[in-house]
Protein backbone atom coordinates (compact mmCIF):
# COMPACT_ATOMS: atom_id res chain seq x y z
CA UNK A 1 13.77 -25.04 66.90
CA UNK A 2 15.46 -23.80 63.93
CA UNK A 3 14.29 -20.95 61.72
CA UNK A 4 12.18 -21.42 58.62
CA UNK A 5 10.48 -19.19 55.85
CA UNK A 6 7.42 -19.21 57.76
CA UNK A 7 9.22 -17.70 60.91
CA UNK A 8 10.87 -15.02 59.07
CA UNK A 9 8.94 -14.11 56.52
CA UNK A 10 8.24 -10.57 58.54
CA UNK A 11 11.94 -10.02 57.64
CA UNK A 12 12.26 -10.84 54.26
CA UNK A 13 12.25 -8.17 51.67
CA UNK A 14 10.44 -8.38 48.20
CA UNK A 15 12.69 -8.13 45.50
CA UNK A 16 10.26 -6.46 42.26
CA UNK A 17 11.75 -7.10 38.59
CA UNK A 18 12.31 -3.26 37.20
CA UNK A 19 8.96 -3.29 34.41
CA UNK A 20 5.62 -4.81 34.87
CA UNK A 21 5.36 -8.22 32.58
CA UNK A 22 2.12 -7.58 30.22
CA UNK A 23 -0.32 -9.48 29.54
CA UNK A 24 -2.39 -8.20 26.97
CA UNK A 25 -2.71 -7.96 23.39
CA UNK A 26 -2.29 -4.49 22.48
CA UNK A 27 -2.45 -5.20 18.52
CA UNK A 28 -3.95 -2.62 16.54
CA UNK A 29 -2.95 -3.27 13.40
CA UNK A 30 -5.60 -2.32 11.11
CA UNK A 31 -5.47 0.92 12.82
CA UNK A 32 -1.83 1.47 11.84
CA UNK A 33 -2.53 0.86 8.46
CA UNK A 34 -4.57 3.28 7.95
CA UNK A 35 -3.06 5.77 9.76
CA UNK A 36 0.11 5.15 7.63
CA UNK A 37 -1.59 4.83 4.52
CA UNK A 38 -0.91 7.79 1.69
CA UNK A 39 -4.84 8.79 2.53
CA UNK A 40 -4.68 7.47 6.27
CA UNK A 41 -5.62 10.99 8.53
CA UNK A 42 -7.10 14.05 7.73
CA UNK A 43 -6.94 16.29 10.45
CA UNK A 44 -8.49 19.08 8.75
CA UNK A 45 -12.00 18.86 10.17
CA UNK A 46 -13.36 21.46 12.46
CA UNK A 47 -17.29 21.48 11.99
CA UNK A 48 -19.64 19.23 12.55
CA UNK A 49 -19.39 17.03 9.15
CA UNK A 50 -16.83 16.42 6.88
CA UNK A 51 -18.10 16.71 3.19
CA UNK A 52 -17.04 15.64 0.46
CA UNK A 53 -18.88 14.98 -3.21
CA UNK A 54 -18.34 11.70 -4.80
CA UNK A 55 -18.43 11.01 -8.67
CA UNK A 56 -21.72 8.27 -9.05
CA UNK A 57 -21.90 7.74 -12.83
CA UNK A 58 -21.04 9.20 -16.62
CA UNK A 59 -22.51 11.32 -18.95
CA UNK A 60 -24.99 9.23 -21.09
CA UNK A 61 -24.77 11.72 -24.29
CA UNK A 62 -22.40 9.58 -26.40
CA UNK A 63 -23.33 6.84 -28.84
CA UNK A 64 -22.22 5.82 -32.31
CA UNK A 65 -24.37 7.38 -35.18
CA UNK A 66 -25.31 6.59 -38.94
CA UNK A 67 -25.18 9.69 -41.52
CA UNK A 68 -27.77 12.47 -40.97
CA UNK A 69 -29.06 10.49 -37.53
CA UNK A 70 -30.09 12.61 -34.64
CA UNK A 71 -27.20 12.96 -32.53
CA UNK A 72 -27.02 11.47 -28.62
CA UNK A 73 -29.42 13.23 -26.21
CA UNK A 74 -27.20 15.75 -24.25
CA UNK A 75 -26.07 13.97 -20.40
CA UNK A 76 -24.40 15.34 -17.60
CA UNK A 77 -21.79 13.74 -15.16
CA UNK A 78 -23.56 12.46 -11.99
CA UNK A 79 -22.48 12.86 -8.43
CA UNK A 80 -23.44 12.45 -5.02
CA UNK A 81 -22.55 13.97 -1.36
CA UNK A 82 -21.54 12.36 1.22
CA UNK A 83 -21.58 13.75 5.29
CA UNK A 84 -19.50 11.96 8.00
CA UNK A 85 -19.97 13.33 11.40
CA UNK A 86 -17.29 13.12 13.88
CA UNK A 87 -17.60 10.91 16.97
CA UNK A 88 -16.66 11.46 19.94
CA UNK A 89 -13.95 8.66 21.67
CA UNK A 90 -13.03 8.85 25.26
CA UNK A 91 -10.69 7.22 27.93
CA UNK A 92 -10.58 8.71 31.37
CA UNK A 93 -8.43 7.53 34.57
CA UNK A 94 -8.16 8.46 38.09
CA UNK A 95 -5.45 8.14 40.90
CA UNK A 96 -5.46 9.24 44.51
CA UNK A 97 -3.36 12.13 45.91
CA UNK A 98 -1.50 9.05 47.84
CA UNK A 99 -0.83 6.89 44.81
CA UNK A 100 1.19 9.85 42.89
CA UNK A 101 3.33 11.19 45.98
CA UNK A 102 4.36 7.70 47.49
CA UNK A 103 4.24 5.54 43.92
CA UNK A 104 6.65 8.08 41.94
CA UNK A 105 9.66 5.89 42.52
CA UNK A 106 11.26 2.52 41.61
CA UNK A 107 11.99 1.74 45.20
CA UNK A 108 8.53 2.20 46.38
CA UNK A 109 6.68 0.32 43.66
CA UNK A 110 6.82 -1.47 40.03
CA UNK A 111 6.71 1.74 37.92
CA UNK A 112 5.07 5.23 38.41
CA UNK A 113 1.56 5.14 39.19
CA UNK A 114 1.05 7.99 36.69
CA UNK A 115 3.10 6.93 33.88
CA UNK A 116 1.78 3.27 34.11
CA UNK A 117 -1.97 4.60 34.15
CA UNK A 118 -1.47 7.23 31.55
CA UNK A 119 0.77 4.91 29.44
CA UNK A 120 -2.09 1.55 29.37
CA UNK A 121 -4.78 4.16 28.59
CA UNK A 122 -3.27 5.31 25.15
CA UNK A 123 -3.10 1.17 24.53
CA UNK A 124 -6.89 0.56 25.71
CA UNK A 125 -8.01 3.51 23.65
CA UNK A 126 -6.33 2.24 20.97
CA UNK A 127 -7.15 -1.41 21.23
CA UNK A 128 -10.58 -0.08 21.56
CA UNK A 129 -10.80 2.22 18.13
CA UNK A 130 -9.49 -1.25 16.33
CA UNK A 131 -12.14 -2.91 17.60
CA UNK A 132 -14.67 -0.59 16.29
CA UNK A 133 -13.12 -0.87 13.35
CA UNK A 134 -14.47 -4.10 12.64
CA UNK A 135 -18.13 -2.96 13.45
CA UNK A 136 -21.17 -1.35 12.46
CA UNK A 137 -21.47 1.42 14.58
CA UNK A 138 -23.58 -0.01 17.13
CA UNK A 139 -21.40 -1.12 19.56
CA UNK A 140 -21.61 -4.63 19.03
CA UNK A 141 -18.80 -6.83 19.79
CA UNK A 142 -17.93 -9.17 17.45
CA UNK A 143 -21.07 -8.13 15.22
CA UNK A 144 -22.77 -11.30 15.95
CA UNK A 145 -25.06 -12.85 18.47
CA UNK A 146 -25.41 -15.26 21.61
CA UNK A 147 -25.92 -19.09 20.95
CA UNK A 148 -27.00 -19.85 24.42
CA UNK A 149 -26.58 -19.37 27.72
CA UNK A 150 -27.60 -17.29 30.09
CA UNK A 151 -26.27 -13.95 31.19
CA UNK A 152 -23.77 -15.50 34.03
CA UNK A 153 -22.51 -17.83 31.50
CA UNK A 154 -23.34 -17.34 27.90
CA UNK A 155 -21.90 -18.86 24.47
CA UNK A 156 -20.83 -16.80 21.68
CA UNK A 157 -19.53 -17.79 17.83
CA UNK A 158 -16.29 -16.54 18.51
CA UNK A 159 -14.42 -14.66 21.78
CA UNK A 160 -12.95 -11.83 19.38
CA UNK A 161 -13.11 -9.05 20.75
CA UNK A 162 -14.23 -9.54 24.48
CA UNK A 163 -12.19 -8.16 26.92
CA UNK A 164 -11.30 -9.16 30.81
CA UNK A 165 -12.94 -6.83 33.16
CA UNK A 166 -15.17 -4.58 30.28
CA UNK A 167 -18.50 -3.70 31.10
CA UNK A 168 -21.12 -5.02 29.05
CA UNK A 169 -24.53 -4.90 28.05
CA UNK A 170 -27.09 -7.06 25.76
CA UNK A 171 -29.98 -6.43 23.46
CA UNK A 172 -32.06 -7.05 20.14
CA UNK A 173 -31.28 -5.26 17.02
CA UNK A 174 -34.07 -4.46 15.06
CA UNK A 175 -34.48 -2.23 11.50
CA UNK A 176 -31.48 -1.04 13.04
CA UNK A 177 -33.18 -0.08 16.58
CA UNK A 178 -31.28 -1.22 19.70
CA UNK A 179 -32.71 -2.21 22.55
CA UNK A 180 -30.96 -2.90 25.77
CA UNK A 181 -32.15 -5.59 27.54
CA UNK A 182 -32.40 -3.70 31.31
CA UNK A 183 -31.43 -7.11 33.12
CA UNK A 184 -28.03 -7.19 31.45
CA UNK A 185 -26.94 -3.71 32.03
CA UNK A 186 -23.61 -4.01 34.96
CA UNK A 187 -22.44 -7.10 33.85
CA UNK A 188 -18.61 -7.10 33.81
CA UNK A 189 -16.44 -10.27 31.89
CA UNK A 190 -15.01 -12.10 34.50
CA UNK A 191 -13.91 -15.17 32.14
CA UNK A 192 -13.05 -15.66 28.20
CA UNK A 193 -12.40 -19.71 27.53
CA UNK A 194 -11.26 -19.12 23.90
CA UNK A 195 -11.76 -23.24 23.47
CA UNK A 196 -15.46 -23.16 23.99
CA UNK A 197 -16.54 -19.82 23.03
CA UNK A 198 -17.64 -19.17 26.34
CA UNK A 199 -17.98 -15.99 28.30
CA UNK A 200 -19.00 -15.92 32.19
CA UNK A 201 -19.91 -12.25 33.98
CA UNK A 202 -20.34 -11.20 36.92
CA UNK A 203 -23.42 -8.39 37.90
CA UNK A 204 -26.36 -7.98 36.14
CA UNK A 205 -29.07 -10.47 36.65
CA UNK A 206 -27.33 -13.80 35.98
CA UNK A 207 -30.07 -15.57 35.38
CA UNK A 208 -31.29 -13.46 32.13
CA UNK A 209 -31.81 -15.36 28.99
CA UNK A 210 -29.31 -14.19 26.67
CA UNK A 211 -29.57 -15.94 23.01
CA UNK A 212 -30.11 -14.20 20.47
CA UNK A 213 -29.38 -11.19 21.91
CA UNK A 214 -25.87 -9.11 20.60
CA UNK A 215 -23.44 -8.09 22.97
CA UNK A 216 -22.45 -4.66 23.29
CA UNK A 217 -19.95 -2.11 25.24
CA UNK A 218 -21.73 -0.95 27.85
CA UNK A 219 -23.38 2.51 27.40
CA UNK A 220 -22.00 2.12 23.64
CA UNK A 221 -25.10 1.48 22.75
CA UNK A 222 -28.10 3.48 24.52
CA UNK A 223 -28.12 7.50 24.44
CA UNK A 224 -29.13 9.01 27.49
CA UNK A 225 -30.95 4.87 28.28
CA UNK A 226 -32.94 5.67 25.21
CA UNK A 227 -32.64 3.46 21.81
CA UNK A 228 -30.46 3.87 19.83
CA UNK A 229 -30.69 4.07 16.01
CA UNK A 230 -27.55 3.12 14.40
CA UNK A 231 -26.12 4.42 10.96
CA UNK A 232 -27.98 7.84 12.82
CA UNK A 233 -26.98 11.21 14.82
CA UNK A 234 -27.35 8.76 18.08
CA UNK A 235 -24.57 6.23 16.57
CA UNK A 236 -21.65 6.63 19.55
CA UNK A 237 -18.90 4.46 17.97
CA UNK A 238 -16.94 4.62 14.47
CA UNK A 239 -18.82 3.49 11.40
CA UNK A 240 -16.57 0.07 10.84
CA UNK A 241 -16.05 -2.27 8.16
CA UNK A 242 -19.28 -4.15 8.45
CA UNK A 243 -21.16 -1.03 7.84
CA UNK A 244 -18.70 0.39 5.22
CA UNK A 245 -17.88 -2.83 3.12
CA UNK A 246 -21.98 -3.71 2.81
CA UNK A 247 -23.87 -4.37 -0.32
CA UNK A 248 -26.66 -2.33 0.58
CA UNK A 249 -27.60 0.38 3.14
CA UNK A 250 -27.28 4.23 3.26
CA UNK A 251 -23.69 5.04 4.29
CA UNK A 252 -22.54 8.78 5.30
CA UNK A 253 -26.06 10.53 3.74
CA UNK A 254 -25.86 8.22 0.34
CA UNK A 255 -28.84 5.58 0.14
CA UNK A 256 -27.50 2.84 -3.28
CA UNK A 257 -30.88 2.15 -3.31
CA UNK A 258 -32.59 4.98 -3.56
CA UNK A 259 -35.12 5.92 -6.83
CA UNK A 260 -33.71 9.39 -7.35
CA UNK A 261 -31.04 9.23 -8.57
CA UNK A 262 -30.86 5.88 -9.37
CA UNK A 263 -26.85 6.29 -10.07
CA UNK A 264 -26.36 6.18 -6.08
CA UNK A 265 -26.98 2.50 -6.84
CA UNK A 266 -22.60 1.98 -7.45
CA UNK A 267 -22.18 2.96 -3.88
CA UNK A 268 -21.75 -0.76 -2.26
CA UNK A 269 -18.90 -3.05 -1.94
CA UNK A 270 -18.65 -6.31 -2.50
CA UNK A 271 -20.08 -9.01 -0.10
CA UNK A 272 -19.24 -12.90 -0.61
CA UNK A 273 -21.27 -14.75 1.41
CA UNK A 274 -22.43 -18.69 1.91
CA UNK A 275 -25.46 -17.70 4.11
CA UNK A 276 -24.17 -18.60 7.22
CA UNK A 277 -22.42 -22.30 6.01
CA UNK A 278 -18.84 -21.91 6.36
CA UNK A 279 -16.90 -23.08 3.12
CA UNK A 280 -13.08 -23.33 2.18
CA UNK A 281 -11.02 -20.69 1.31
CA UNK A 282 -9.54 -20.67 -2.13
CA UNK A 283 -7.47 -18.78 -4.28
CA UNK A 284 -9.82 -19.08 -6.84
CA UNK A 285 -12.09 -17.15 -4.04
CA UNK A 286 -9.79 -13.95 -3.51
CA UNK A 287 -8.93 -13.58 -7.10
CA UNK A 288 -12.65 -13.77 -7.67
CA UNK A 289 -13.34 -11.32 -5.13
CA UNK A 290 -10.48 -8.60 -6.01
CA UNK A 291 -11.59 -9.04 -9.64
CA UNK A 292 -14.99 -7.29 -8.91
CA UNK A 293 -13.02 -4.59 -7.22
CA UNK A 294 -10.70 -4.01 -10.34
CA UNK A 295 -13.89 -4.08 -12.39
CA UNK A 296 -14.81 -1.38 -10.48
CA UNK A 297 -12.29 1.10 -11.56
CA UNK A 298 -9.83 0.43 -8.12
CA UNK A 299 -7.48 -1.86 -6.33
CA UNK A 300 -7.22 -4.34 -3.36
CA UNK A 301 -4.18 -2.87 -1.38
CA UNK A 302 -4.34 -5.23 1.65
CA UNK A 303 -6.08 -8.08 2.81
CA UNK A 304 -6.99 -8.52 6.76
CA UNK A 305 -7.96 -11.47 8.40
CA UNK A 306 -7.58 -13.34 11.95
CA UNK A 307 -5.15 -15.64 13.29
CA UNK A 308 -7.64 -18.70 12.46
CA UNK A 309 -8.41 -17.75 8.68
CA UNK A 310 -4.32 -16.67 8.20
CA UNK A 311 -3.76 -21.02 9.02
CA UNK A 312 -6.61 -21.57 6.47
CA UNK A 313 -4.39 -19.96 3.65
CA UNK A 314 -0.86 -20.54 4.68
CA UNK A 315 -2.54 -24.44 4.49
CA UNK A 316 -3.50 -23.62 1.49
CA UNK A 317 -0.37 -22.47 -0.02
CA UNK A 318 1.65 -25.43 1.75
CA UNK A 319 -0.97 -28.13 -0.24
CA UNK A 320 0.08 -26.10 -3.65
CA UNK A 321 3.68 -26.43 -2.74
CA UNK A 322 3.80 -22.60 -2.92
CA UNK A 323 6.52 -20.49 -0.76
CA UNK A 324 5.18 -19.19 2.38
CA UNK A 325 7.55 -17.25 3.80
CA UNK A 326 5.79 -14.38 5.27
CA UNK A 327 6.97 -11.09 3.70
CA UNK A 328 7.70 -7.76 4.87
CA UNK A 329 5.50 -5.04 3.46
CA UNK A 330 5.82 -1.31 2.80
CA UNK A 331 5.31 0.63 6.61
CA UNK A 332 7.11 -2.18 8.44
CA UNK A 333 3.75 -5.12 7.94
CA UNK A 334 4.72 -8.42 7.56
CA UNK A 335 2.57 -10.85 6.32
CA UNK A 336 1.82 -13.98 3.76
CA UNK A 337 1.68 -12.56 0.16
CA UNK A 338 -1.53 -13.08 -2.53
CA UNK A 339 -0.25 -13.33 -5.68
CA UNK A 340 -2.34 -11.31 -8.36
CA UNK A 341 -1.52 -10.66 -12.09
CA UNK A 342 -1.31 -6.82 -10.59
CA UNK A 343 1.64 -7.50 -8.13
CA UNK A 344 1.73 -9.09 -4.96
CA UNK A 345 -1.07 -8.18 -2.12
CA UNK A 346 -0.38 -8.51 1.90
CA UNK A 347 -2.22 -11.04 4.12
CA UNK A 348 -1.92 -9.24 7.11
CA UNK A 349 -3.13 -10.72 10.11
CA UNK A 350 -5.24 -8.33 12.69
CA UNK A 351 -6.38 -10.41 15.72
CA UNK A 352 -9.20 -8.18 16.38
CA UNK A 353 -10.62 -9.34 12.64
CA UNK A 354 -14.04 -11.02 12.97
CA UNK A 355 -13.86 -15.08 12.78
CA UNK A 356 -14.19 -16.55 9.55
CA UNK A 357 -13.97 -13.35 7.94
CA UNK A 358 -11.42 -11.70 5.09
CA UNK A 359 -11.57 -7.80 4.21
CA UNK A 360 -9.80 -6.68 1.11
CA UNK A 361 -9.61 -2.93 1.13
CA UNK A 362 -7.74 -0.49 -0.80
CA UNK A 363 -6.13 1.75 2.06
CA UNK A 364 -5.87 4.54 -0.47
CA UNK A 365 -9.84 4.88 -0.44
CA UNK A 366 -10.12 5.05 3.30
CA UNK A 367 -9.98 7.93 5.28
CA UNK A 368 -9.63 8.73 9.44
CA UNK A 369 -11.04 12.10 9.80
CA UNK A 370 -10.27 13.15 13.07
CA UNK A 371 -9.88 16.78 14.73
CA UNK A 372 -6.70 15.81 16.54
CA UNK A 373 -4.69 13.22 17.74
CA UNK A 374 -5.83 11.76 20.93
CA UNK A 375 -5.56 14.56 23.51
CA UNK A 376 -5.73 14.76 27.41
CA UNK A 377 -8.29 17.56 28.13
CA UNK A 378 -6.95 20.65 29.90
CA UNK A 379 -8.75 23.79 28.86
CA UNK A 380 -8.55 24.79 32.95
CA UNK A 381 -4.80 24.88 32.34
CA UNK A 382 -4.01 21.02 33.77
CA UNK A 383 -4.59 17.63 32.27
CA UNK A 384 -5.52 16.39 35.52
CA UNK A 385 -8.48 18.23 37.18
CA UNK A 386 -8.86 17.51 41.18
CA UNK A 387 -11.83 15.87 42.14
CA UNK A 388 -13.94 17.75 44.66
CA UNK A 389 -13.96 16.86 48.56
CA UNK A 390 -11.17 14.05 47.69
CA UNK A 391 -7.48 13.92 47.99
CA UNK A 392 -8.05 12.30 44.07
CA UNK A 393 -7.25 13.34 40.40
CA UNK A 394 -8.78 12.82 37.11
CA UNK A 395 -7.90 12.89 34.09
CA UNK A 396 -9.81 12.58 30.37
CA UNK A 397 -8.27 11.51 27.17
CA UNK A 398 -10.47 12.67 24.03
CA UNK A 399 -10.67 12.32 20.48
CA UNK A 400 -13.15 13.70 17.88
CA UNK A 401 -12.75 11.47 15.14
CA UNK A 402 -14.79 9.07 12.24
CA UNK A 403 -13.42 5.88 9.94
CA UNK A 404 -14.70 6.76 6.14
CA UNK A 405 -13.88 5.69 2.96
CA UNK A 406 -14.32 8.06 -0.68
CA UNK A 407 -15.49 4.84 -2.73
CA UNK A 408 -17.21 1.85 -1.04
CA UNK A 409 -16.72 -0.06 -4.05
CA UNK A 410 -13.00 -0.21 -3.75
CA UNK A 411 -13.70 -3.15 -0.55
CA UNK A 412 -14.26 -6.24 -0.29
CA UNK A 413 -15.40 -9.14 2.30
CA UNK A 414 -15.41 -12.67 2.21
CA UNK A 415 -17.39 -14.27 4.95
CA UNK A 416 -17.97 -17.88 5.98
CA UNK A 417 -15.16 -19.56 5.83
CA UNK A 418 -13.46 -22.38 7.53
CA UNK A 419 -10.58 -21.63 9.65
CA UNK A 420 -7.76 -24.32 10.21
């Protein structure tokens, strides 16, 4: 009989390429805009806000008089003070005593244990913060709700977003209460089908009803299993772009609507929506939208959007006969250009970008305040602390950090459009 495969496969050694293939997105590209950006970090911080007073409207004592007519009633300038608290971003790992003595070289496995752990937690951390850029604060993902389904197989408006393997939760949102539907709590993604906007889990109670309820991170958004109030002292994640770029709603201690002073009422951005019908994109439609920011004393720096509305326009542009080269932009950003009377402004594609969605912002005007860079703890003189009664190590990456912006009405968003 001769020999085969099957008969000496006990033999036969595995031959491993030298780096593990990945399979991820690790985008973060609104994040390293910002970062980069003249006004990106400020690591000055140290207490437990960062304030800062903001100028809210002019001095109403000037006026054209006739001769001998009482002159204008004395004003004053106006301003306002804003407070962003810090929050407080975290990534931990863990490896067995085993794994870093007998994974340390090429010979014995893919890559180091260590290196390869420590190495994809800076990326999820990262791919993480970008997410929350995008957000409100309350740990939503995607900042939008179920369709149907139930919690073992549920239907969303778009997959953006969701992540393979993370740990989620669902609730109601309510006057900006959240509350965690109990049911869904230990559900992990086991399946994304980008096609159908569908997401299956695993855990939890499958059968729980689940539209109309948001999606959230998991423990994002409950302190200590109580609700959570977002926009307050409970709020976990980074205030995003839905909360900042708003057209109403109190934002870092400053309320537009508030009676006194009424001159708080300039601190909103602009928000151009079609109630929930989605509608073309036009150019007509951006330079509407920047418009209102120039109006407004600033200056639409970049434009973000997501793979689906980035067809939309380049479609656009192709039906005009206009050149579409994409462009490379100050900070090494490429992107489609939008052609203003004020110079040229990048289209840059983020794929963490809500669907249907464009944010104009003007980087100058945002701000990361942030103690420090991402950090492994190691106040007991070790970045990895041994776990007790285990031949096992830990280790905890930390940030203290908040997204903010000095002017809110130097942003825009465009929601509800089509996507090609």
């Amino acid at each position: 009989m001769p020999a085969t495969m099957a008969t000496v496969d006990a033999i036969l050694k595995e031959v491993y390429e030298p780096s593990i293939q990945e399979q991820l997105n690790d985008e973060v590209v609104a994040l390293r805009r910002i970062e980069r950006s003249s006004e990106g970090v400020d690591s000055t911080v140290g207490g437990k806000y960062v304030v800062f007073p903001i100028h809210t409207a002019r001095n109403s004592g000037v006026g054209a008089r006739l001769e001998s007519e009482a002159l204008p009633v004395a004003g004053n300038q106006n301003f306002a003070q804003a407070r962003v608290p810090l929050r407080y971003q975290y990534g931990r790992l863990q490896l067995t005593g085993q794994t870093i003595e007998l994974a340390d070289s090429n010979y014995q496995a893919f890559a180091s244990a260590m290196s390869e752990e420590v190495t994809g937690l800076k990326d999820d951390v990262a791919k993480d913060l970008n997410r929350q850029i995008y957000g409100d604060g309350s740990g939503a993902i995607g900042a939008q709700v179920v369709t149907s389904g139930t919690l073992a197989s549920f239907v969303v408006p778009s997959v953006i977003g969701f992540q393979l393997g993370e740990k989620i939760a669902a609730g109601s949102i309510a006057a900006g209460v959240i509350t965690v539907t109990a049911a869904t709590v230990g559900a992990v993604i086991a399946s994304i089908n980008p096609t159908t906007n569908t997401i299956t889990t695993t855990g939890g109670t499958g059968g729980t009803a689940m539209t109309g309820l948001a999606v959230f991170r998991a423990d994002s958004a409950t302190a200590n299993n109580a609700q959570l109030v977002a926009g307050t002292a409970n709020q976990k994640e980074w205030t995003g772009l839905r909360k900042i770029v708003a057209s109403s709603g109190v934002l870092f201690n400053i309320d537009p609507a508030a009676a006194a002073p009424a001159t708080n009422a300039g601190w909103v951005s602009r928000v151009d929506a079609n109630g929930g019908t989605l509608r073309a994109l036009s150019e007509g439609l951006m330079i509407l939208n920047t418009d209102y920011v120039r109006a407004a004393g600033s200056r639409t720096s970049v434009i973000f959007c997501n793979l689906g509305v980035r067809r939309a326009y380049f479609n656009l542009l192709v039906q005009q006969r206009r050149f579409t080269n994409t462009q490379q932009f100050e900070g090494g950003f490429s992107g489609l250009a939008f052609t203003t009377d004020r110079g040229e402004i990048p289209v840059v594609v983020d794929t963490d970008c809500p669907a249907s969605t464009m944010f104009g912002l003007n980087e100058k005007e945002m701000k990361l305040y942030r103690d420090n860079d991402w950090s492994f703890m190691s106040r007991d003189g070790s970045s990895f602390s041994r776990i007790p009664n285990v031949d096992a190590y830990e280790s905890t990456l930390f940030q203290y950090s908040e997204l903010g912006t000095h002017r809110r009405n130097a942003h825009f968003v465009i929601n509800d459009l089509t996507e090609a």
